[in-house]
PDB file of N, CA and C in Angstrom:
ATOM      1  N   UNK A   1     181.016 243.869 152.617  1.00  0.00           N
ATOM      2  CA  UNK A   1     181.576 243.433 153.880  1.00  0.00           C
ATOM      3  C   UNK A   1     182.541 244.496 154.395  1.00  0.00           C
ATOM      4  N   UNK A   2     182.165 244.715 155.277  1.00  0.00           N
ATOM      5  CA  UNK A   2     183.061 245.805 156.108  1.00  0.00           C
ATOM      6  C   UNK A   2     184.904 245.454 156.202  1.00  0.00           C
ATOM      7  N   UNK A   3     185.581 245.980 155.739  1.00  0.00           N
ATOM      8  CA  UNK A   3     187.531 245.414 155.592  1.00  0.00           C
ATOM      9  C   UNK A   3     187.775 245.656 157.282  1.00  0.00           C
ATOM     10  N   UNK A   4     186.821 246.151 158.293  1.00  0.00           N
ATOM     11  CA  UNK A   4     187.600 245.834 159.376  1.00  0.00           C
ATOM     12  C   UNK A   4     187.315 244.685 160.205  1.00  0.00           C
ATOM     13  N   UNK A   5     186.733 244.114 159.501  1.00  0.00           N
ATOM     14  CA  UNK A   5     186.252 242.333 159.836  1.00  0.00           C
ATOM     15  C   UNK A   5     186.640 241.542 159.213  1.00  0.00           C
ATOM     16  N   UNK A   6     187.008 241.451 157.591  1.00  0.00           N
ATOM     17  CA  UNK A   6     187.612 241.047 156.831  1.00  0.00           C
ATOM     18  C   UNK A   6     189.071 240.678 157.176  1.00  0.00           C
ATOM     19  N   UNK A   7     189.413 239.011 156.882  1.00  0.00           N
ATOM     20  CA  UNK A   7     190.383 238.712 157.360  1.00  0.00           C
ATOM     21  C   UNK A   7     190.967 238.263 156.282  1.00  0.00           C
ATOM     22  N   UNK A   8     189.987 237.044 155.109  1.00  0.00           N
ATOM     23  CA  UNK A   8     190.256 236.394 154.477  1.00  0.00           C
ATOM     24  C   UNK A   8     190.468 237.419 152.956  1.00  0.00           C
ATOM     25  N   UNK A   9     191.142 236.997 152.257  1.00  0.00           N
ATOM     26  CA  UNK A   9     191.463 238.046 150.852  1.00  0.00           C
ATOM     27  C   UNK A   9     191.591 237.586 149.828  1.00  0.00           C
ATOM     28  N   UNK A  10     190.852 237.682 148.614  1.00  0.00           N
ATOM     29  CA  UNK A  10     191.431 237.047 147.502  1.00  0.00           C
ATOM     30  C   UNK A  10     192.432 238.137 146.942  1.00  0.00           C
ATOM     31  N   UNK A  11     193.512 237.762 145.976  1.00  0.00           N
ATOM     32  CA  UNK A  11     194.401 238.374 145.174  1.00  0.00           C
ATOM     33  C   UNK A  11     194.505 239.806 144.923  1.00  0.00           C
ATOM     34  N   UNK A  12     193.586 239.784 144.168  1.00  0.00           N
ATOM     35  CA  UNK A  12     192.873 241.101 143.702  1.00  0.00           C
ATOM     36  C   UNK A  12     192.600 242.077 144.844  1.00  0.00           C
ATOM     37  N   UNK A  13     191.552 241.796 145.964  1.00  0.00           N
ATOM     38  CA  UNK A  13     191.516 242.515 146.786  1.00  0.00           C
ATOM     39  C   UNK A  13     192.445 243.031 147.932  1.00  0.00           C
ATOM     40  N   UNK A  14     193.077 242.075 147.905  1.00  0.00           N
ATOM     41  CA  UNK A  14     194.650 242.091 148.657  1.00  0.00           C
ATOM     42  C   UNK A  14     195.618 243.733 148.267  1.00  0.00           C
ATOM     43  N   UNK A  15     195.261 243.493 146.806  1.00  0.00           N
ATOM     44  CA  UNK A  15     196.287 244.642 145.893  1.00  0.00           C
ATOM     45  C   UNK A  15     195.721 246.040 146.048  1.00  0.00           C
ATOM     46  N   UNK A  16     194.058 245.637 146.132  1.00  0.00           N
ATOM     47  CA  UNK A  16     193.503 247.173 146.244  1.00  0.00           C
ATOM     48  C   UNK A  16     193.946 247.722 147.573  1.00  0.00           C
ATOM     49  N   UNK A  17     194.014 246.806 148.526  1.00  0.00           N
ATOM     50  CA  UNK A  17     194.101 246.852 150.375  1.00  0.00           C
ATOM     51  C   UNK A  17     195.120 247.889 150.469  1.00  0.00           C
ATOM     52  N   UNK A  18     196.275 246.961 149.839  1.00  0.00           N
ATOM     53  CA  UNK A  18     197.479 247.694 149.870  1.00  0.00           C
ATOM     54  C   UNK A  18     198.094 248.275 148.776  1.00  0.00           C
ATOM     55  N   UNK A  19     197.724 248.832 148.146  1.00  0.00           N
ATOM     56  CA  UNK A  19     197.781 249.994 147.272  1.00  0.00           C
ATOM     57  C   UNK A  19     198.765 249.680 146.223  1.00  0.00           C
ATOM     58  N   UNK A  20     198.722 248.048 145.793  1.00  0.00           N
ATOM     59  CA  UNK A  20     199.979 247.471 144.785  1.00  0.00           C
ATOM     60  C   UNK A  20     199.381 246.920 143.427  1.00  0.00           C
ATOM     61  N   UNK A  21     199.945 246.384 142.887  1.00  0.00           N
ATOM     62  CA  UNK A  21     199.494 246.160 141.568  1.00  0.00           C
ATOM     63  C   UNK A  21     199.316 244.269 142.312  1.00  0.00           C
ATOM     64  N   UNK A  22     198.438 243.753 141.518  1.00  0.00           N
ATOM     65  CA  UNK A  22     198.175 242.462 141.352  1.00  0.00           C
ATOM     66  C   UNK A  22     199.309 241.719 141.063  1.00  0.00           C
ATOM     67  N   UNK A  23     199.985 241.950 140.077  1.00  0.00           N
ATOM     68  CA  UNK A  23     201.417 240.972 139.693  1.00  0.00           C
ATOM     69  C   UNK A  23     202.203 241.284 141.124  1.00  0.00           C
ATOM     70  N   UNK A  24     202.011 242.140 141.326  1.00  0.00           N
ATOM     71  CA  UNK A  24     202.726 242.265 142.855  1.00  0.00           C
ATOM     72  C   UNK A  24     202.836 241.589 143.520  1.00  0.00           C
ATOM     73  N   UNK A  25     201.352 241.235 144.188  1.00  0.00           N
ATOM     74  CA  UNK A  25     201.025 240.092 144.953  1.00  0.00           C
ATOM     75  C   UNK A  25     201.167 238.844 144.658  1.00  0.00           C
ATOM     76  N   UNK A  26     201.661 238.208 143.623  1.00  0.00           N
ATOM     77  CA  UNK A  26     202.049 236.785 143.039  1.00  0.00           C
ATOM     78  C   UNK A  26     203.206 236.564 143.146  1.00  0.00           C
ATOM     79  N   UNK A  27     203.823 238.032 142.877  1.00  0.00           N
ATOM     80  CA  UNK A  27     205.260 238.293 142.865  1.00  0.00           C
ATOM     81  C   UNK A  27     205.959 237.708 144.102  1.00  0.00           C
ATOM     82  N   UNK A  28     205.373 238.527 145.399  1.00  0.00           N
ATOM     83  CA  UNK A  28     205.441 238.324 146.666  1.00  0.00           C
ATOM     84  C   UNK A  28     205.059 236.618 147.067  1.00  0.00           C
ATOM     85  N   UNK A  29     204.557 236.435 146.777  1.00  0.00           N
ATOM     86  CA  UNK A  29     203.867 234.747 146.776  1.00  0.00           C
ATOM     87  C   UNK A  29     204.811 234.395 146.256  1.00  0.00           C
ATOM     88  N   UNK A  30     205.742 233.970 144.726  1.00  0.00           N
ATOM     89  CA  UNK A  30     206.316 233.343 144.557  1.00  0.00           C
ATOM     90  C   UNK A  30     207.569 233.402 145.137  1.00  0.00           C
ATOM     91  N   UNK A  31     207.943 234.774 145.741  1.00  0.00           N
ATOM     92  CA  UNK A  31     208.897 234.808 145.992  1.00  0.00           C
ATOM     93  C   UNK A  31     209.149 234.261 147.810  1.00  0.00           C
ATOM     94  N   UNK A  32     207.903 233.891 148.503  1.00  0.00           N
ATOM     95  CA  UNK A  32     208.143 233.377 149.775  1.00  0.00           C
ATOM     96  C   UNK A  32     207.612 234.543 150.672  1.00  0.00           C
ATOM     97  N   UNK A  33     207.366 235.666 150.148  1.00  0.00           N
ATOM     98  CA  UNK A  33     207.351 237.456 151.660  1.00  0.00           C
ATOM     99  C   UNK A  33     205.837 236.891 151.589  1.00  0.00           C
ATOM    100  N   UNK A  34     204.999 236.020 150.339  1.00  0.00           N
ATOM    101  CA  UNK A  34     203.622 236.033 151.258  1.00  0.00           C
ATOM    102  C   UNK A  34     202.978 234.619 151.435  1.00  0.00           C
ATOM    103  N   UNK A  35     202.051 234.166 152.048  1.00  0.00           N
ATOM    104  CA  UNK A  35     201.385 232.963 152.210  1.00  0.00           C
ATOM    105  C   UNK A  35     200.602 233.030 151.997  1.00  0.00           C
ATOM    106  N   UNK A  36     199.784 232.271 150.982  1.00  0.00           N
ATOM    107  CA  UNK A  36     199.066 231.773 150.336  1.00  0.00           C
ATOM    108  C   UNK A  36     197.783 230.801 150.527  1.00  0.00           C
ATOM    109  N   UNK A  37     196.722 230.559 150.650  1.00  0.00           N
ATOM    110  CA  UNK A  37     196.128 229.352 150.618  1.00  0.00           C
ATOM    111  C   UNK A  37     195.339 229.217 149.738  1.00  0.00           C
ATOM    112  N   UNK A  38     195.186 227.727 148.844  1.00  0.00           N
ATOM    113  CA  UNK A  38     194.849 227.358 147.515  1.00  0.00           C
ATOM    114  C   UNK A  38     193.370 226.650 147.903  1.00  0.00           C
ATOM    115  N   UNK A  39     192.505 227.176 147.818  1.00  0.00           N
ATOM    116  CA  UNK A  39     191.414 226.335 148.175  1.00  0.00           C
ATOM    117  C   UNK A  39     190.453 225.240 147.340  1.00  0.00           C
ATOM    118  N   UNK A  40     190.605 225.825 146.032  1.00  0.00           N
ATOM    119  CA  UNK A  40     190.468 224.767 144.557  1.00  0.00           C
ATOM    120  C   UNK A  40     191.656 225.889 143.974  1.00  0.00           C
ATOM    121  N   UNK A  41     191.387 225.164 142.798  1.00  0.00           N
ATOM    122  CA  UNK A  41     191.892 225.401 141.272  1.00  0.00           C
ATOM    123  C   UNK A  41     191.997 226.938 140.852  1.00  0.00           C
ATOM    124  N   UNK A  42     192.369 227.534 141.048  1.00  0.00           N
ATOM    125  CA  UNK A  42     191.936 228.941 140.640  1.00  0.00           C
ATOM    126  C   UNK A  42     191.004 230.027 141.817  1.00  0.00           C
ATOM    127  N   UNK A  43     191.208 229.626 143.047  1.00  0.00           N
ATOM    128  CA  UNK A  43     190.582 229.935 144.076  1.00  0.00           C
ATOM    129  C   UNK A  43     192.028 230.221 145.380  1.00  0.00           C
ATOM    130  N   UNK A  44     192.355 231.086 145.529  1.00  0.00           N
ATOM    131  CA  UNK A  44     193.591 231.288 146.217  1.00  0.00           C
ATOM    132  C   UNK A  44     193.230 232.384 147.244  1.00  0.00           C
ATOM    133  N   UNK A  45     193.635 232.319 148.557  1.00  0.00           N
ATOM    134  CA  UNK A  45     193.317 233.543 149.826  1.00  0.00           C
ATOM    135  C   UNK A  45     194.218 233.526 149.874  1.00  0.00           C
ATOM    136  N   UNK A  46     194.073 234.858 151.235  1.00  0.00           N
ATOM    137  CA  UNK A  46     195.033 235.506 151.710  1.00  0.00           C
ATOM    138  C   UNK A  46     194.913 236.106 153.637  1.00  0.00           C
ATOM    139  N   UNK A  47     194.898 235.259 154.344  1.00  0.00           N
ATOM    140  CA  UNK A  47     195.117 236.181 155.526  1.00  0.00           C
ATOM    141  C   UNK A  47     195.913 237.394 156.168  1.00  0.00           C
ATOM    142  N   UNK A  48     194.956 238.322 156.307  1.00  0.00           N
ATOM    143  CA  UNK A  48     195.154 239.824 156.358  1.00  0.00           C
ATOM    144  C   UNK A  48     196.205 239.833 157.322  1.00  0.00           C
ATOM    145  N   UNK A  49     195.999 239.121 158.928  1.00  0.00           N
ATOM    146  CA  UNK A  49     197.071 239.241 159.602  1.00  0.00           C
ATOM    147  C   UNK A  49     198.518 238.812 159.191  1.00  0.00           C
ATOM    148  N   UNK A  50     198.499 237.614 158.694  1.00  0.00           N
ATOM    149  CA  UNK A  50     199.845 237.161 158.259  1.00  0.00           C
ATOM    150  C   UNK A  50     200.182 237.917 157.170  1.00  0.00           C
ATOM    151  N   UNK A  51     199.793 238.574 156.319  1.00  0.00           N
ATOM    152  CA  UNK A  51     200.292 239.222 155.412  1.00  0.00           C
ATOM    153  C   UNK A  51     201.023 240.253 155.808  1.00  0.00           C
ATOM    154  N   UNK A  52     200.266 240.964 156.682  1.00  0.00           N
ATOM    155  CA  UNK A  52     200.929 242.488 157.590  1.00  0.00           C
ATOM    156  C   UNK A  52     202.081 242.067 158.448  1.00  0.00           C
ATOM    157  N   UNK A  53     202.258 240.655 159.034  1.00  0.00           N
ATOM    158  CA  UNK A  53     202.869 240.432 159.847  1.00  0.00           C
ATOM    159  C   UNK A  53     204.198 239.830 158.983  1.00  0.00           C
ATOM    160  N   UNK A  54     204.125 239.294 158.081  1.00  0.00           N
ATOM    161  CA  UNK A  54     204.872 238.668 157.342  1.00  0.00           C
ATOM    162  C   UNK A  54     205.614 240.529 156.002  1.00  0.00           C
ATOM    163  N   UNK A  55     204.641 240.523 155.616  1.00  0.00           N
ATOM    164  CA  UNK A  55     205.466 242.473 155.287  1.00  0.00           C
ATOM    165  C   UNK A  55     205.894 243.472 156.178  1.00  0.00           C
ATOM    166  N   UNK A  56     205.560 243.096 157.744  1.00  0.00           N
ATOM    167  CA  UNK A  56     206.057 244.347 158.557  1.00  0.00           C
ATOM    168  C   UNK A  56     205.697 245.387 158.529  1.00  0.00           C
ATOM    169  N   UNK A  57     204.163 245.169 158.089  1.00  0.00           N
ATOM    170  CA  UNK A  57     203.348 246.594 158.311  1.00  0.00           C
ATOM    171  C   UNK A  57     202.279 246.291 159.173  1.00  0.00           C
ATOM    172  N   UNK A  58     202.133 247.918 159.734  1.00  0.00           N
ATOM    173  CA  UNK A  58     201.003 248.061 160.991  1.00  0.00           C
ATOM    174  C   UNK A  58     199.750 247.943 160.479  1.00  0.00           C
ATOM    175  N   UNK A  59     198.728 247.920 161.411  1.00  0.00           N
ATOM    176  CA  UNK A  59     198.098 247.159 161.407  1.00  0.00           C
ATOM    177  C   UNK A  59     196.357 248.409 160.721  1.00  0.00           C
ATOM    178  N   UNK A  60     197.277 249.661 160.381  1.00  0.00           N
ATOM    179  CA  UNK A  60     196.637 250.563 160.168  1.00  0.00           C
ATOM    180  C   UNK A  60     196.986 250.939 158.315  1.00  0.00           C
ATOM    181  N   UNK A  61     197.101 249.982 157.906  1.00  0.00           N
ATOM    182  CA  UNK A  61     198.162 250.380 156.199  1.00  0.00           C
ATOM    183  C   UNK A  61     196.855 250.361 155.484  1.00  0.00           C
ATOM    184  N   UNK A  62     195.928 250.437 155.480  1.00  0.00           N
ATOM    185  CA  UNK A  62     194.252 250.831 154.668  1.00  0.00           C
ATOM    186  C   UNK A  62     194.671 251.991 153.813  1.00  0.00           C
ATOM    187  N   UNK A  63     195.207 252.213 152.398  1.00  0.00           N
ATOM    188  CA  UNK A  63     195.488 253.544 152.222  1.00  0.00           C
ATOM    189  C   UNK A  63     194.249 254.485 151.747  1.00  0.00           C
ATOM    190  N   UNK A  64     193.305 253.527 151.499  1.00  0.00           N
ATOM    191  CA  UNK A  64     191.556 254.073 151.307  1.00  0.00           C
ATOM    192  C   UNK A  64     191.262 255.029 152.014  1.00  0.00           C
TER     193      UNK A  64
END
């Protein structure tokens, strides 16, 4: 799937996006800087806009 259509994110791919470690991104989650949605049990997204908008980065942060 092409990441400039890609909105929705699981965990993992979130971390590759933005060039962080995985505990990172939980980190950020628990700590409130990200939002979350739990869809089952072990099944957790991530919207790309609110994430950027909620970290204060542009809309160009792909470091790929």
């Amino acid at each position: 799937m092409n990441k400039e259509t890609k909105q929705k994110y699981r965990a993992k791919e979130l971390a590759v996006y933005l060039g962080v470690g995985l505990s990172t991104i939980w980190r950020w989650t628990k700590q409130g800087k990200l939002k979350s949605y739990q869809l089952t049990t072990g099944i957790t997204i991530f919207d790309l806009n609110e994430v950027i908008s909620d970290l204060g980065l542009s809309t160009n942060t792909n470091i790929e």
